[in-house]
Protein backbone atom coordinates (compact mmCIF):
# COMPACT_ATOMS: atom_id res chain seq x y z
CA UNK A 1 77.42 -20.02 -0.46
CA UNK A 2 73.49 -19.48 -1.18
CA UNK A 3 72.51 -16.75 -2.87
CA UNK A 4 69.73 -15.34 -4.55
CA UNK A 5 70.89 -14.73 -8.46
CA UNK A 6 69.39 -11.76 -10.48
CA UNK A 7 69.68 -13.54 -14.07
CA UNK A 8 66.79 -11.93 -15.55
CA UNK A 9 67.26 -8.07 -16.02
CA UNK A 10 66.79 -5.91 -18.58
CA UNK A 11 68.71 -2.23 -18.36
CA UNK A 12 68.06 0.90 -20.72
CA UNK A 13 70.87 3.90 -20.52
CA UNK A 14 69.64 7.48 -22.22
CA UNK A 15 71.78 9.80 -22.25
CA UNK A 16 70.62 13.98 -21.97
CA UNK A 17 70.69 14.84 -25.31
CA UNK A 18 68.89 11.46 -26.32
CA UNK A 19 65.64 12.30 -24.19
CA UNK A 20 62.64 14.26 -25.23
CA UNK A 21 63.37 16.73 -22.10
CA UNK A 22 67.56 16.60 -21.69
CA UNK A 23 67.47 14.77 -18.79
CA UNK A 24 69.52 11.85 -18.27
CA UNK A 25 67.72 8.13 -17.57
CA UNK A 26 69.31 4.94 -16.44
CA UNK A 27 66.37 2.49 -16.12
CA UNK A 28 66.17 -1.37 -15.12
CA UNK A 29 63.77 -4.22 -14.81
CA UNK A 30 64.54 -5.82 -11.08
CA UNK A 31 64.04 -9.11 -12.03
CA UNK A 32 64.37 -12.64 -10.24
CA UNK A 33 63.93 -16.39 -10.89
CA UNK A 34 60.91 -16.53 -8.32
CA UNK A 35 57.64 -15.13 -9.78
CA UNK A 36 56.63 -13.13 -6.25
CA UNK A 37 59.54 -11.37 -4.49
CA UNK A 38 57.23 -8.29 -2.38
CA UNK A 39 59.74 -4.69 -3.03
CA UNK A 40 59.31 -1.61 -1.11
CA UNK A 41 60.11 1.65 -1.60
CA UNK A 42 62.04 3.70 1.23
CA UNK A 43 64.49 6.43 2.23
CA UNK A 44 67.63 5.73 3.83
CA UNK A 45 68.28 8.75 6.17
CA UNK A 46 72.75 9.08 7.30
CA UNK A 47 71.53 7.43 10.82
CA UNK A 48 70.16 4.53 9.35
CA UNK A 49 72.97 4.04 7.13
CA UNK A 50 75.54 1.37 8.85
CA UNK A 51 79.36 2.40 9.89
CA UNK A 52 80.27 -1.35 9.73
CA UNK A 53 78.28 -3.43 6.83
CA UNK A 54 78.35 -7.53 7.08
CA UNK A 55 76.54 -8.84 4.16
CA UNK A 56 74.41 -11.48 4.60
CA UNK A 57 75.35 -13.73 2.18
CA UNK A 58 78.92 -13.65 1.49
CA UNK A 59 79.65 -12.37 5.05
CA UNK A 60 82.10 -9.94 3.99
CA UNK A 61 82.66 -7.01 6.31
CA UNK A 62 83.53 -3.56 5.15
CA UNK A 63 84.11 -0.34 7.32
CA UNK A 64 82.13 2.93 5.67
CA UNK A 65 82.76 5.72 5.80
CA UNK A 66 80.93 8.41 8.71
CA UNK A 67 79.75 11.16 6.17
CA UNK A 68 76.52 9.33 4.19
CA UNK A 69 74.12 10.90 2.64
CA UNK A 70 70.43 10.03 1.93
CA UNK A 71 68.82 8.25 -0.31
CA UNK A 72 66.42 6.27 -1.82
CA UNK A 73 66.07 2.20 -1.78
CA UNK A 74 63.83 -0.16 -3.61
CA UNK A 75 64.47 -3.22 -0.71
CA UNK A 76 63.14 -6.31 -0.59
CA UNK A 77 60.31 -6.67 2.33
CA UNK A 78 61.84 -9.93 3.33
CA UNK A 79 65.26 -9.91 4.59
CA UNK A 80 66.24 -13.33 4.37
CA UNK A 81 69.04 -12.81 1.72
CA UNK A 82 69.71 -9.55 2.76
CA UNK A 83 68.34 -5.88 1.60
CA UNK A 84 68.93 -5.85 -1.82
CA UNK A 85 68.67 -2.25 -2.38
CA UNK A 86 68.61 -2.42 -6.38
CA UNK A 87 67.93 1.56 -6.98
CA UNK A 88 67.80 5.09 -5.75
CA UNK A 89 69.08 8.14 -5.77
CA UNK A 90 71.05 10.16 -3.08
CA UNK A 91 70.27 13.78 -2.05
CA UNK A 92 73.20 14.86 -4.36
CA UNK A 93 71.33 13.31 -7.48
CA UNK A 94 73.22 10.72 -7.89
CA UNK A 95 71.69 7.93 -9.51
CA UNK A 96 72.63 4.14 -9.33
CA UNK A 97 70.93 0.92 -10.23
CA UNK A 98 72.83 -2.21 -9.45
CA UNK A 99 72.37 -5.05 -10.72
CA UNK A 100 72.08 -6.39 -14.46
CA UNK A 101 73.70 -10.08 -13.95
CA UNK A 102 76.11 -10.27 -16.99
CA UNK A 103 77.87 -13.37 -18.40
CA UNK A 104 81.65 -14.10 -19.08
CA UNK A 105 83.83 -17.10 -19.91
CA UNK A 106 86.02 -19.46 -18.53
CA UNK A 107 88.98 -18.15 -19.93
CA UNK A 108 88.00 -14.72 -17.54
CA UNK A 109 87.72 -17.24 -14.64
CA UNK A 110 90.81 -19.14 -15.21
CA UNK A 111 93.00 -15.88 -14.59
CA UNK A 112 90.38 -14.04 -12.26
CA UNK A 113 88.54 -16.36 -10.37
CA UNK A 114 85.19 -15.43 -8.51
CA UNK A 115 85.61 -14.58 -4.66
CA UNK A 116 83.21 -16.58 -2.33
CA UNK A 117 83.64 -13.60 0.18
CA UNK A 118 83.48 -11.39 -1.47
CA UNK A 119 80.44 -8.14 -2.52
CA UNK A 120 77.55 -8.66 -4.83
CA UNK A 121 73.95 -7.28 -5.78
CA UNK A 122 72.49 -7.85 -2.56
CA UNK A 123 75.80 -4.84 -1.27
CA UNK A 124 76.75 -2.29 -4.12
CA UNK A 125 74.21 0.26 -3.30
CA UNK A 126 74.44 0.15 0.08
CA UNK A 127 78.27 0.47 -0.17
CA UNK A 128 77.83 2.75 -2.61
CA UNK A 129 75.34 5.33 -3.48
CA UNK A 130 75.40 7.54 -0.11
CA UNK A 131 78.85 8.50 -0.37
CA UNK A 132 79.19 9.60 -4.09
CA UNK A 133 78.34 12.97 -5.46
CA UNK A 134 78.65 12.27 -9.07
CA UNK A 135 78.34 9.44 -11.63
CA UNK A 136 81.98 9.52 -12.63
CA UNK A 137 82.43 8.99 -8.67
CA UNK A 138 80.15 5.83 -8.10
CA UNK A 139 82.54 4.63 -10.97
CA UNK A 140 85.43 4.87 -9.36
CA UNK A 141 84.34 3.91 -5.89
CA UNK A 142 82.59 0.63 -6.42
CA UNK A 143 85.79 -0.47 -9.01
CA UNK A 144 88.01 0.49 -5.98
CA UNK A 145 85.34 -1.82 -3.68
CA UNK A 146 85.29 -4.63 -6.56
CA UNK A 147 89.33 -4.59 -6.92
CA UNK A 148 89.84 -4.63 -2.75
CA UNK A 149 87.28 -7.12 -1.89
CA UNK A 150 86.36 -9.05 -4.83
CA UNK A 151 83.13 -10.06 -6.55
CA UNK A 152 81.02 -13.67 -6.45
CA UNK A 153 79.15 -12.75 -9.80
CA UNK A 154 79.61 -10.39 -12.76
CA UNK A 155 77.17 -7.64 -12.65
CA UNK A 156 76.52 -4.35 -15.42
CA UNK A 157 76.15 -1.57 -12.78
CA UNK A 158 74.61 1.73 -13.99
CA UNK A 159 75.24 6.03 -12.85
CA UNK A 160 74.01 8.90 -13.58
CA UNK A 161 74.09 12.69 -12.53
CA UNK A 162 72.45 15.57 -14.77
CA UNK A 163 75.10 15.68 -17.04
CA UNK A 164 76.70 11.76 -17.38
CA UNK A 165 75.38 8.37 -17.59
CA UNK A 166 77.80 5.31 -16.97
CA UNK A 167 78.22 1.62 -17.09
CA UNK A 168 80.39 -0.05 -15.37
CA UNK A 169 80.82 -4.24 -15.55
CA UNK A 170 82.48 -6.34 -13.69
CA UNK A 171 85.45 -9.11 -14.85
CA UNK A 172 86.34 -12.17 -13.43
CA UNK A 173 87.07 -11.51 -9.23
CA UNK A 174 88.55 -8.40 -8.77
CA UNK A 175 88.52 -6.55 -12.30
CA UNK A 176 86.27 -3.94 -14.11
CA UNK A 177 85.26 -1.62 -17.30
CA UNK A 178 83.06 1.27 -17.37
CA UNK A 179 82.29 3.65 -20.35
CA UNK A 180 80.42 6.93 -20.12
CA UNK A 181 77.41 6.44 -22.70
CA UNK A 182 77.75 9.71 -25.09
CA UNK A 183 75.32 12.29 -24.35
CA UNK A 184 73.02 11.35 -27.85
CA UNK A 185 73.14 8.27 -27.43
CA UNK A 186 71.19 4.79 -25.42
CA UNK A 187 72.07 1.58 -24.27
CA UNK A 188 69.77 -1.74 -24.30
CA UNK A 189 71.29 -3.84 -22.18
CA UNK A 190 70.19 -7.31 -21.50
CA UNK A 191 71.92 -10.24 -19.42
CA UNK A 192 75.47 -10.46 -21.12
CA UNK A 193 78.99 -8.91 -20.99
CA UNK A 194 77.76 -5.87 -22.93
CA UNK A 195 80.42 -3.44 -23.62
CA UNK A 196 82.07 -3.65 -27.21
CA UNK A 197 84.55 -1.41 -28.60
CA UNK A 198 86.75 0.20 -26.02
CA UNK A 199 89.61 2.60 -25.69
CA UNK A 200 91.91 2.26 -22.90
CA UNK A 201 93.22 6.08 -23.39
CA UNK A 202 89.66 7.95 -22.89
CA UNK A 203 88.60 10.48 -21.22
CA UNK A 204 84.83 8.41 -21.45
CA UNK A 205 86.20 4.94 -20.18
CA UNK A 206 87.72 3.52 -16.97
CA UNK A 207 89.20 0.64 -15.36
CA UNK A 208 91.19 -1.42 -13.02
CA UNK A 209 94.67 -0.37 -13.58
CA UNK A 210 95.75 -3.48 -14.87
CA UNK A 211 93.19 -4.97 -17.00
CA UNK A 212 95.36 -4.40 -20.26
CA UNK A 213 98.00 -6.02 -18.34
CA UNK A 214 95.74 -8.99 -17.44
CA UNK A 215 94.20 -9.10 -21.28
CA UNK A 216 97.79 -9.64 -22.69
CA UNK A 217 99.19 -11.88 -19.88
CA UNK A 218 96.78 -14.80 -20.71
CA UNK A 219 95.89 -13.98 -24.16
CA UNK A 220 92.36 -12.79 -23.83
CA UNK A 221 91.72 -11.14 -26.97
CA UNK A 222 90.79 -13.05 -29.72
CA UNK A 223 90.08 -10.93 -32.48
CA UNK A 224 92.47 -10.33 -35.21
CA UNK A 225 92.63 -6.53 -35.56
CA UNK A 226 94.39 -5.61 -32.39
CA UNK A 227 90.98 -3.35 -30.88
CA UNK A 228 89.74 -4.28 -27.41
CA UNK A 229 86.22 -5.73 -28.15
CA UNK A 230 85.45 -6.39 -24.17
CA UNK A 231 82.43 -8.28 -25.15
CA UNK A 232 84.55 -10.67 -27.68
CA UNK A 233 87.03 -10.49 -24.48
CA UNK A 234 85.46 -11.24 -21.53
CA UNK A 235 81.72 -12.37 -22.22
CA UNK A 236 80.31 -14.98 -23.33
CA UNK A 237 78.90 -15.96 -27.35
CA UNK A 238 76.70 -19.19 -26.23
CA UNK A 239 73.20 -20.23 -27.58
CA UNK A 240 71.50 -19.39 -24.64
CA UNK A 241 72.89 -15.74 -25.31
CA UNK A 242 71.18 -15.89 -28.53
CA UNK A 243 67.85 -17.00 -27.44
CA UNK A 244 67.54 -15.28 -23.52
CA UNK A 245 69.71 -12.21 -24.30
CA UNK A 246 70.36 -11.08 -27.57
CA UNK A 247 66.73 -10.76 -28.96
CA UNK A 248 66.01 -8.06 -25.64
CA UNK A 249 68.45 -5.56 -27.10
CA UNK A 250 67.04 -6.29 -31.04
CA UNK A 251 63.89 -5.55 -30.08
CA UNK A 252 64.57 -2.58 -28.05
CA UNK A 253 66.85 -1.42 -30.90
CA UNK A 254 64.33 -2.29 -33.44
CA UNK A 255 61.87 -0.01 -31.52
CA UNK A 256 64.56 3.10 -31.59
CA UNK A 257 65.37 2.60 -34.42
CA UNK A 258 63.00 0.72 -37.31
CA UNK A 259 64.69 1.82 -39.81
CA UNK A 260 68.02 -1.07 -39.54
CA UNK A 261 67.44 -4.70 -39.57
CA UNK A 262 68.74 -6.77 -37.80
CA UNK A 263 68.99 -10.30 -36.41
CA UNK A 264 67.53 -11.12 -33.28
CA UNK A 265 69.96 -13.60 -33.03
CA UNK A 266 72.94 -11.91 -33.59
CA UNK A 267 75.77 -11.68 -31.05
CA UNK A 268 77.12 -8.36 -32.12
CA UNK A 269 74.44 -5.97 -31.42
CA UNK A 270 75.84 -2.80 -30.98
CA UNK A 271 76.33 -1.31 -28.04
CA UNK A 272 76.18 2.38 -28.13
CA UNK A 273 73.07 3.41 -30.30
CA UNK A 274 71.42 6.69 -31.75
CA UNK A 275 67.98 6.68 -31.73
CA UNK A 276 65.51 8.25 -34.78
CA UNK A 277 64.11 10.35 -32.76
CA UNK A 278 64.40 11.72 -28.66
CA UNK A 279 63.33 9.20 -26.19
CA UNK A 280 60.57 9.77 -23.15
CA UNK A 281 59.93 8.05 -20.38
CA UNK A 282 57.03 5.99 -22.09
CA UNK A 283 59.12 4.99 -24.52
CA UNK A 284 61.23 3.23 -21.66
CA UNK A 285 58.85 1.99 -19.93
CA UNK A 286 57.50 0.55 -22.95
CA UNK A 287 60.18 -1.39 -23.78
CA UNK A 288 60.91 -2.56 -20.51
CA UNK A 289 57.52 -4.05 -20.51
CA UNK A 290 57.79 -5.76 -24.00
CA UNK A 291 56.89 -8.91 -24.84
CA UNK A 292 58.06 -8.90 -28.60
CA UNK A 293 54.71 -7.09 -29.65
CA UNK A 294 54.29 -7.18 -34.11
CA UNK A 295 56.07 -10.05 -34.24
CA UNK A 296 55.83 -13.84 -34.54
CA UNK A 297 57.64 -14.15 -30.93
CA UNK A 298 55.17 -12.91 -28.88
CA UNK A 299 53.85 -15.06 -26.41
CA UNK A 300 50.24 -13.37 -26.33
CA UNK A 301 50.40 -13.49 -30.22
CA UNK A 302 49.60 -15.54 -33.36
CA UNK A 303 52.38 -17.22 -34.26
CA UNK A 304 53.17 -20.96 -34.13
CA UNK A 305 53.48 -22.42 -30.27
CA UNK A 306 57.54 -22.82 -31.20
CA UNK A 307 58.05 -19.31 -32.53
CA UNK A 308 56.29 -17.93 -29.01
CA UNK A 309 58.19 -19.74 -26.81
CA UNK A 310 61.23 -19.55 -28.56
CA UNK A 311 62.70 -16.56 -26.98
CA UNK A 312 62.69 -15.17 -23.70
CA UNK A 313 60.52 -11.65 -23.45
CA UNK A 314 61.45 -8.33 -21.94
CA UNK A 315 58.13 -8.11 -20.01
CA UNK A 316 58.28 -11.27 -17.91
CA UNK A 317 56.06 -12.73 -15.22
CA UNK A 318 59.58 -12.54 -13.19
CA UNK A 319 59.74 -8.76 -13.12
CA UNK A 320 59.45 -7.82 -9.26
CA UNK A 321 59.88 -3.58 -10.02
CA UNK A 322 60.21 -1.61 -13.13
CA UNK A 323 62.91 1.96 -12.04
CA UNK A 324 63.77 4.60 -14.26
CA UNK A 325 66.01 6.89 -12.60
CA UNK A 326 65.53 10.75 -14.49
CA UNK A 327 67.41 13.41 -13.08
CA UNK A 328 66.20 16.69 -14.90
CA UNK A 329 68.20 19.71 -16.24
CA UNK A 330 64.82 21.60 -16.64
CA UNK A 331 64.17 22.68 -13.12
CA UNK A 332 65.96 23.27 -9.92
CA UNK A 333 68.54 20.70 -8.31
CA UNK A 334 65.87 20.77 -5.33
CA UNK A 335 63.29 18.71 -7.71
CA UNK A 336 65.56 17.04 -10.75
CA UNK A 337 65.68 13.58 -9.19
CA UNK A 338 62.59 11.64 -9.95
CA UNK A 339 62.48 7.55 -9.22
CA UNK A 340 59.89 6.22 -11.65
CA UNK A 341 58.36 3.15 -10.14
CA UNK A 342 56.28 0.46 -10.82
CA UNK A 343 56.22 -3.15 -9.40
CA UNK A 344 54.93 -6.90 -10.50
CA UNK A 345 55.20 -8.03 -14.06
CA UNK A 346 55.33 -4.71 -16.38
CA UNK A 347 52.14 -5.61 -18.51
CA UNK A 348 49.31 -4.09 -16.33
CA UNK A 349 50.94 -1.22 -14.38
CA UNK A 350 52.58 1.84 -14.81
CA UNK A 351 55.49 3.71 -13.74
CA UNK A 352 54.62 6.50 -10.89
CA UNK A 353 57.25 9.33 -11.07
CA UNK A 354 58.47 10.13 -7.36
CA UNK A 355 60.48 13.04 -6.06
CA UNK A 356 63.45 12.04 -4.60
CA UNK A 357 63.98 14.71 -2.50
CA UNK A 358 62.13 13.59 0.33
CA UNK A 359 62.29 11.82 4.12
CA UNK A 360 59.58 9.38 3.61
CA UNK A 361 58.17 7.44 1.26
CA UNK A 362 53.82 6.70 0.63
CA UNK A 363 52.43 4.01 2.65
CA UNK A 364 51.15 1.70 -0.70
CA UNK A 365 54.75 1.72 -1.79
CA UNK A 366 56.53 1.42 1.38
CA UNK A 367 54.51 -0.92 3.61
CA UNK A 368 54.71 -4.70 1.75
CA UNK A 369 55.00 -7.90 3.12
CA UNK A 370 54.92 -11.21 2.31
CA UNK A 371 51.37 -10.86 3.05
CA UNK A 372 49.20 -11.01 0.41
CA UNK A 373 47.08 -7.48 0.81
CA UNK A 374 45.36 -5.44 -2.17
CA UNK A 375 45.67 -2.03 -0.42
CA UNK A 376 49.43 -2.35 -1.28
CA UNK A 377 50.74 -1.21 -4.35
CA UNK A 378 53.12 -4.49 -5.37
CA UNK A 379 50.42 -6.96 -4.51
CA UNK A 380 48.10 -5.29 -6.58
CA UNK A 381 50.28 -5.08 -9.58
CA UNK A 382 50.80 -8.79 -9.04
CA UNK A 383 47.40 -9.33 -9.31
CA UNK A 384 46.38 -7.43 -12.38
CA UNK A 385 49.10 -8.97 -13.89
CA UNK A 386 48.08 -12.38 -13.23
CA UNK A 387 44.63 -11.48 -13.92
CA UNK A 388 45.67 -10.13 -17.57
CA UNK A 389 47.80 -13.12 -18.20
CA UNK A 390 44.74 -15.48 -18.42
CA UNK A 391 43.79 -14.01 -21.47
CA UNK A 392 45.75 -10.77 -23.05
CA UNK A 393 43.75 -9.65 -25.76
CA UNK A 394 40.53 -9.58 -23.58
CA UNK A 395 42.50 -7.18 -21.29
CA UNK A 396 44.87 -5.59 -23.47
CA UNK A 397 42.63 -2.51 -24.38
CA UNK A 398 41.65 -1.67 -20.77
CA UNK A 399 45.08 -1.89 -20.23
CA UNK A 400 45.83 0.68 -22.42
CA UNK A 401 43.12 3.56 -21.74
CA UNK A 402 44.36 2.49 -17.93
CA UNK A 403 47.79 3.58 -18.64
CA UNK A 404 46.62 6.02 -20.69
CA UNK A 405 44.49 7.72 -17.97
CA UNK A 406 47.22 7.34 -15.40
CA UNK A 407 50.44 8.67 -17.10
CA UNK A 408 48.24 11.57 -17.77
CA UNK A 409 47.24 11.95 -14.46
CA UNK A 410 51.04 11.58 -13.07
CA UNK A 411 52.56 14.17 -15.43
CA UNK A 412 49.45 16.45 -14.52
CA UNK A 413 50.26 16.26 -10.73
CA UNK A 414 54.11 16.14 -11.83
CA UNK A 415 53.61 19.60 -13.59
CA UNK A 416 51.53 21.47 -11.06
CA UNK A 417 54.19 20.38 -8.31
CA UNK A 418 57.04 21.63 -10.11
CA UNK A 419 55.28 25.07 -11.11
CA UNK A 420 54.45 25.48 -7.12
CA UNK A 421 57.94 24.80 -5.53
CA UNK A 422 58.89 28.16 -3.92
CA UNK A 423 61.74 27.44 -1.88
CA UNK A 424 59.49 26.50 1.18
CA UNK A 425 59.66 23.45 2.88
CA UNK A 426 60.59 21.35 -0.22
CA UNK A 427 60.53 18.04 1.21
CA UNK A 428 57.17 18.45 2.81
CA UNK A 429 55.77 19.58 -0.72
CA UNK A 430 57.62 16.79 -2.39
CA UNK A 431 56.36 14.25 -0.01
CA UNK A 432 52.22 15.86 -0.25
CA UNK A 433 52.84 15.63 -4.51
CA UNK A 434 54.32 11.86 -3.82
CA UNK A 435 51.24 10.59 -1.89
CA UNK A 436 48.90 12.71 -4.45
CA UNK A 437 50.82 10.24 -6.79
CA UNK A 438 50.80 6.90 -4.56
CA UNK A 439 47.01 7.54 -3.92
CA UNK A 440 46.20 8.15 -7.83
CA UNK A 441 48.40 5.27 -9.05
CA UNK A 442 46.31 2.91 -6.22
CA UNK A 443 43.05 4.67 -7.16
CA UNK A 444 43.60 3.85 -10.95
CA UNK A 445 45.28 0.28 -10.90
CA UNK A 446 42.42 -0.86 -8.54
CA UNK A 447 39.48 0.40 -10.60
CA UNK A 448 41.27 -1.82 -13.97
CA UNK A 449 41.46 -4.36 -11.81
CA UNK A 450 37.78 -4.13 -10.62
CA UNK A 451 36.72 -3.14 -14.38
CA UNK A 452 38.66 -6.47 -15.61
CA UNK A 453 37.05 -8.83 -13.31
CA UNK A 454 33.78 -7.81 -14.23
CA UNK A 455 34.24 -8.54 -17.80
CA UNK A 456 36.31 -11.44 -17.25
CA UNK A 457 33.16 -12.93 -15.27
CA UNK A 458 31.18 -12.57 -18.23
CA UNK A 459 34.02 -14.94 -20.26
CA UNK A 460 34.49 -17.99 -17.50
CA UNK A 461 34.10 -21.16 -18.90
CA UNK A 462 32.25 -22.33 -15.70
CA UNK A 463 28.93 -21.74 -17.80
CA UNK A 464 25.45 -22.66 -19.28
CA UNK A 465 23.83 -20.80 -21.80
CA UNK A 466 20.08 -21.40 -20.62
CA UNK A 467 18.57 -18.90 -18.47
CA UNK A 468 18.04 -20.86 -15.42
């Protein structure tokens, strides 16, 4: 069976009393093995939404049901492989990203084998998102999808409403765990079986009815104190975990919280975390972009050529979009879902913060192809990027008064749009503030682009230093 496999994400959970304005956040690099993979951002209105879904690539067939709702996507623009939703959130303000590719072991496959036919990444949201109207509900719903129709890969699948975040994984075929992260609390949450510590009788977990059974029936658990580690249980503790996974959550731990040390090795990272302090949205999106900065393992840094390539960096030339899914306790329901957005590798763009609560989507978000064209908002990300790659700390402090300038701007137009809403026409509004924010964000990225080529013409080695 071919299929495209997301083994490069990076996921941060926040829940409402962690962030700066009691919101919750479930946020997730999109990321691929391909460096270009064009995304678009759309809304899926009830008729658009399918009564009979065939995936493309495991061919499964599944009936749904005749009552969707809308809401948002973040497709791929070509279709080959199928739609590959990978984030939105539905007119209820529901939130779901889907997925973080997660490892396990072979003991996991030996009693619950993969299904060939069965749902996967390029499905959930679609089967998913427009029929839930709370987190707690996603949960249930895609574990009821996973345990009827089985699973080709393991996947960390995230949900949120205004009050609850959740993560829910996948186990072997036809099994899966999810645990409501605690309101103070955040998750980093890289490409392993991530859940630790877990209580079968809690109010804050769930799971297929018989993965207790299953744990006990081939002797699953192998620690010695009788607790349910799930990570110990059904992931994996290999080198390439300590080397491609672990050192994502360190370093987003490290940058909650500077106060511990730890290893960035270390296969028992916590978890659940508390953070020093309440959490923003640039805090996210900073980490999500990270590259190891301060420290001998960052690729644009000074340390030795081993140290820089020794682990693999949040921030990655592989990142295709950059969501962080807020829904706000703040303001009214009519404006509390906002789908942060960025696209391309996450070193020389920003997140743009779009209402939700809309039937359309801007034109330099919605419209890519596989057509290389700068008036569109991914292949201009792209191309900064790629441009700031060829030499980082040329770039690097453009790139900041850029995303300086912008995030300014965004909250600005955020803030005036939420102090205008008066009950009239909300969607229209929504949509006017959203291409305010499309045509800023284009505006901005275009003139760092512009302002780094003209200093980068002045550094090309394809020079002579007599005036001729």
């Amino acid at each position: 069976m071919k299929k495209r496999i997301q083994g490069s994400c990076t996921t941060i959970l926040v829940g409402k009393d962690a962030s700066i304005d009691g919101s919750t956040i479930i946020s997730r690099n999109d990321d691929g093995h391909e460096a270009l993979d064009p995304q678009r951002f759309v809304v899926v209105q009830p008729d658009d939404q399918p009564r009979h879904y065939q995936s493309v690539i495991s061919k499964v067939e599944i009936d749904l049901p005749d009552d969707p709702m809308r809401y948002t996507s973040i497709p791929n623009a070509i279709l080959d492989n199928g739609i590959w939703p990978a984030a939105g959130i539905n007119s209820d303000n529901v939130t779901m990203s889907a997925t973080e590719t997660i490892t396990t072991n072979s003991r996991v496959l030996g009693a619950d084998p993969l299904v060939d036919g069965g749902v996967g990444e390029e499905d959930l949201v679609t089967l998913v998102l427009p029929y839930v109207h709370s987190a707690r509900e996603g949960v249930q719903r895609l574990g009821d999808i996973v345990a009827k129709y089985g699973t080709y890969e393991t996947n960390g699948i995230a949900f949120s409403d205004n009050q609850e975040v959740w993560w829910l994984e996948t186990i072997g075929g036809h099994h899966w765990a999810a645990e409501r992260i605690p309101d103070d609390a955040y998750v980093v949450a890289p490409n392993r079986m991530n859940i630790d510590n877990f209580d079968f009788d809690s109010d804050d977990t769930m799971s297929s009815a018989d993965l207790k059974d299953m744990i006990e029936k081939y002797n699953l658990n192998p620690d010695l104190d009788g607790k349910y580690n799930l990570r110990h249980i059904f992931g994996s503790a290999t080198i390439k975990d300590t080397v491609y996974n672990n050192p994502r959550t360190w370093y987003g731990q490290q940058y909650f919280n500077p106060e511990i040390t730890q290893d960035p090795m270390e296969q028992d990272l916590p978890f659940i975390c508390h953070a020093n302090r309440k959490i923003s949205i640039e805090d996210v999106k900073f980490v999500l972009s990270s590259h190891f900065e301060n420290t001998k393992y960052d690729p644009y840094g000074n340390g030795s050529e081993a140290d820089k390539k020794l682990f693999r960096p949040i921030g990655i030339n592989r990142n295709h979009n950059v969501h962080i899914l807020q829904v706000r306790n703040n303001v009214p329901a009519e404006i509390a879902g906002v789908q942060w957005l960025a696209y391309g590798a996450n070193t020389f763009n920003t997140v743009v913060p779009f209402y939700t609560n809309i039937n359309d989507t801007p034109a330099p978000y919605k419209d890519a192809t596989g057509t290389f064209d700068l008036n569109n908002m991914y292949w201009l990300s792209t191309t900064t990027a790629l441009l700031g790659d060829t030499d980082y700390d040329l770039y690097v402090d453009m790139r900041n008064d850029y995303e300086l300038d912008a995030m300014s701007a965004y909250r600005k137009i955020q803030n005036e749009t939420d102090a205008a809403i008066n009950g009239a026409d909300v969607s229209k509004a929504l949509e006017d503030a959203n291409k305010k924010l499309a045509d800023t964000a284009l505006k901005l990225q275009t003139k760092l682009l512009g302002d780094m080529v003209i200093m980068g013409s002045e550094h090309m080695k394809l020079r002579y230093n007599l005036n001729d």
